[in-house]
C-alpha atoms as a PDB file:
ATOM      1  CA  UNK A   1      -1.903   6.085   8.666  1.00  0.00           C
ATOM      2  CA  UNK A   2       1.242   8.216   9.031  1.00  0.00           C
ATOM      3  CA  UNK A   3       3.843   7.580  11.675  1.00  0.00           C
ATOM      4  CA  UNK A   4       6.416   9.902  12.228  1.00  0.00           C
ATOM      5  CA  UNK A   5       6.372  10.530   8.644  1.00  0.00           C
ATOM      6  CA  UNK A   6       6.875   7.264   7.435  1.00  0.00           C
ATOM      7  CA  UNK A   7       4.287   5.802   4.925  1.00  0.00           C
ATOM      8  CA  UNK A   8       3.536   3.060   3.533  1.00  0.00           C
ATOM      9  CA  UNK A   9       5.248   2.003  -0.013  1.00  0.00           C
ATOM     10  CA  UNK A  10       8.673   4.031   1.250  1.00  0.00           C
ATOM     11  CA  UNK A  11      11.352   2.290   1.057  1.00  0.00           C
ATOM     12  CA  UNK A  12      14.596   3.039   4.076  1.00  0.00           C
ATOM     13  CA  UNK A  13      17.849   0.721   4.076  1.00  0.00           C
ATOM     14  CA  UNK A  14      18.247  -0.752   7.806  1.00  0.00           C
ATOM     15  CA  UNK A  15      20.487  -3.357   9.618  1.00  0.00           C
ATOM     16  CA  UNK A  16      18.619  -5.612  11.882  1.00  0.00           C
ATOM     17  CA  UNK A  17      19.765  -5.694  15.023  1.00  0.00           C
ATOM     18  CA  UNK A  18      17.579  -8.473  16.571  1.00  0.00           C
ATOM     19  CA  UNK A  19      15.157 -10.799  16.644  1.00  0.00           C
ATOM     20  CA  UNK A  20      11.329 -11.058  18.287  1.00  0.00           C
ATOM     21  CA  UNK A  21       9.844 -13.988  19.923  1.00  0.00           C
ATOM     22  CA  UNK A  22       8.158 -14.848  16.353  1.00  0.00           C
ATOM     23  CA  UNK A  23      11.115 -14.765  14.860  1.00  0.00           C
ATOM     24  CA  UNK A  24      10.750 -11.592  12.978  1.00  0.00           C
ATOM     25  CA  UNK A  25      13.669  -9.658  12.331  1.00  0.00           C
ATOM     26  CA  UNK A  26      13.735  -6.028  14.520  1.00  0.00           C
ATOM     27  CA  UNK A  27      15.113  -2.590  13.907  1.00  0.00           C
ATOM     28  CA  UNK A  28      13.793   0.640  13.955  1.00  0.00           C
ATOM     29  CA  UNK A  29      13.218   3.240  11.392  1.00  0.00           C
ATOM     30  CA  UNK A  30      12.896   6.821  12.731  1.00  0.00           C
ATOM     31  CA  UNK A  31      12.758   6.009  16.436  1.00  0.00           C
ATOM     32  CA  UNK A  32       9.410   3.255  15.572  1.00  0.00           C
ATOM     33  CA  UNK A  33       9.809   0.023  15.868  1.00  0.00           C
ATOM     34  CA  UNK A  34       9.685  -2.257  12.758  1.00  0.00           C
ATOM     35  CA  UNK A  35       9.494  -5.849  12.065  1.00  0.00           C
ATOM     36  CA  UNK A  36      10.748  -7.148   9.449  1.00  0.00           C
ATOM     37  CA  UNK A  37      10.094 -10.735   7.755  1.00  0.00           C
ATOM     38  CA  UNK A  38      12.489 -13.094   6.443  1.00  0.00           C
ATOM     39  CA  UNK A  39      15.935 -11.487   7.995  1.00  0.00           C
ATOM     40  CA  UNK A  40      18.485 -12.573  10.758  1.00  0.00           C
ATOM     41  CA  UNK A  41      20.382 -10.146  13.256  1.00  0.00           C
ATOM     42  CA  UNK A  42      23.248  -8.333  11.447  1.00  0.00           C
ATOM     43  CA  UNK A  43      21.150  -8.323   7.524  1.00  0.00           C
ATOM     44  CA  UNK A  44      21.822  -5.135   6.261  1.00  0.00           C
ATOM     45  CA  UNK A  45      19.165  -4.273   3.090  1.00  0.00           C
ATOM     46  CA  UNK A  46      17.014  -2.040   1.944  1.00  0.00           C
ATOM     47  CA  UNK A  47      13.031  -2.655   3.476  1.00  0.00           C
ATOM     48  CA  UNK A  48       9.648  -1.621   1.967  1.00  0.00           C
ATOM     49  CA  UNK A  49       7.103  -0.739   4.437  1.00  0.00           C
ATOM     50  CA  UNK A  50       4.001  -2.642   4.279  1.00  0.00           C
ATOM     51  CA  UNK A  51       1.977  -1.799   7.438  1.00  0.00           C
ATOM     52  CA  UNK A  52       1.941   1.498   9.681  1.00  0.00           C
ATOM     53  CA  UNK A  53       0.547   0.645  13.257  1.00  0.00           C
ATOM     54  CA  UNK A  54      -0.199   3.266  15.555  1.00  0.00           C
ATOM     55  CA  UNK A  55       3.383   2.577  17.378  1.00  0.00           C
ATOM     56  CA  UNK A  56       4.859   0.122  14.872  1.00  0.00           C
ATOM     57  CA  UNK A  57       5.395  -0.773  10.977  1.00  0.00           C
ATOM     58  CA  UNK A  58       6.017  -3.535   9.905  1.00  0.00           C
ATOM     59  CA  UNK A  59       8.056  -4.158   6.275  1.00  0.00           C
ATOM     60  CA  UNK A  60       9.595  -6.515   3.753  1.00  0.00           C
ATOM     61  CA  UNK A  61      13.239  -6.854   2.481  1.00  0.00           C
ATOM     62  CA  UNK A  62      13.526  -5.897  -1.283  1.00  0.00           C
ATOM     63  CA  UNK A  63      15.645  -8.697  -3.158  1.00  0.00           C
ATOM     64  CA  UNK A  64      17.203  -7.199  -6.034  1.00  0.00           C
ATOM     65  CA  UNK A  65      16.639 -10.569  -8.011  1.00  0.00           C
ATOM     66  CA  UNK A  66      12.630 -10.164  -7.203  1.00  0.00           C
ATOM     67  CA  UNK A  67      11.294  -7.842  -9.568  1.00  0.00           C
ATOM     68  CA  UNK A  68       7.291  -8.631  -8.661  1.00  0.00           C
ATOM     69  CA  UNK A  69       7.688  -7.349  -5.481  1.00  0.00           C
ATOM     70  CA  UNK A  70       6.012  -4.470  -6.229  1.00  0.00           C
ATOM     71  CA  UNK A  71       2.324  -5.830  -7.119  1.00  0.00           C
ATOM     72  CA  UNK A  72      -0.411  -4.854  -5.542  1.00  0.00           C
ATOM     73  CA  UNK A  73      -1.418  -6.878  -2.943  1.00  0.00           C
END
């Protein structure tokens, strides 16, 4: 699935501006709004997208120390 052009494996830099009642960290990435794990409001990174919803994606922050991040899942 394809939203807005974004696709799954791509890789955007963000700044999160919030959080969601989960605790998920929230920005958005070409107007759709993305949830990302493992961040606080202000974390400023670069994300990997992991899921595209029909109105959502949700994506993982890339540590530069974490070099298995890229296995297939």
């Amino acid at each position: 699935m394809v939203v807005r052009g974004v696709r799954v494996g791509e890789t955007y830099e963000v700044e999160i501006k919030s959080l969601t009642a989960k605790g998920d960290g929230f920005t958005r990435i070409k107007g759709v709004a993305t949830f990302v794990k493992n961040t606080v409001p202000g974390w400023k990174g670069v994300v990997v997208i992991k899921k595209v919803g029909p109105s959502y994606l949700i994506a993982e922050p890339i540590n530069s120390d974490q070099s298995s991040s890229d296995k297939e899942q």
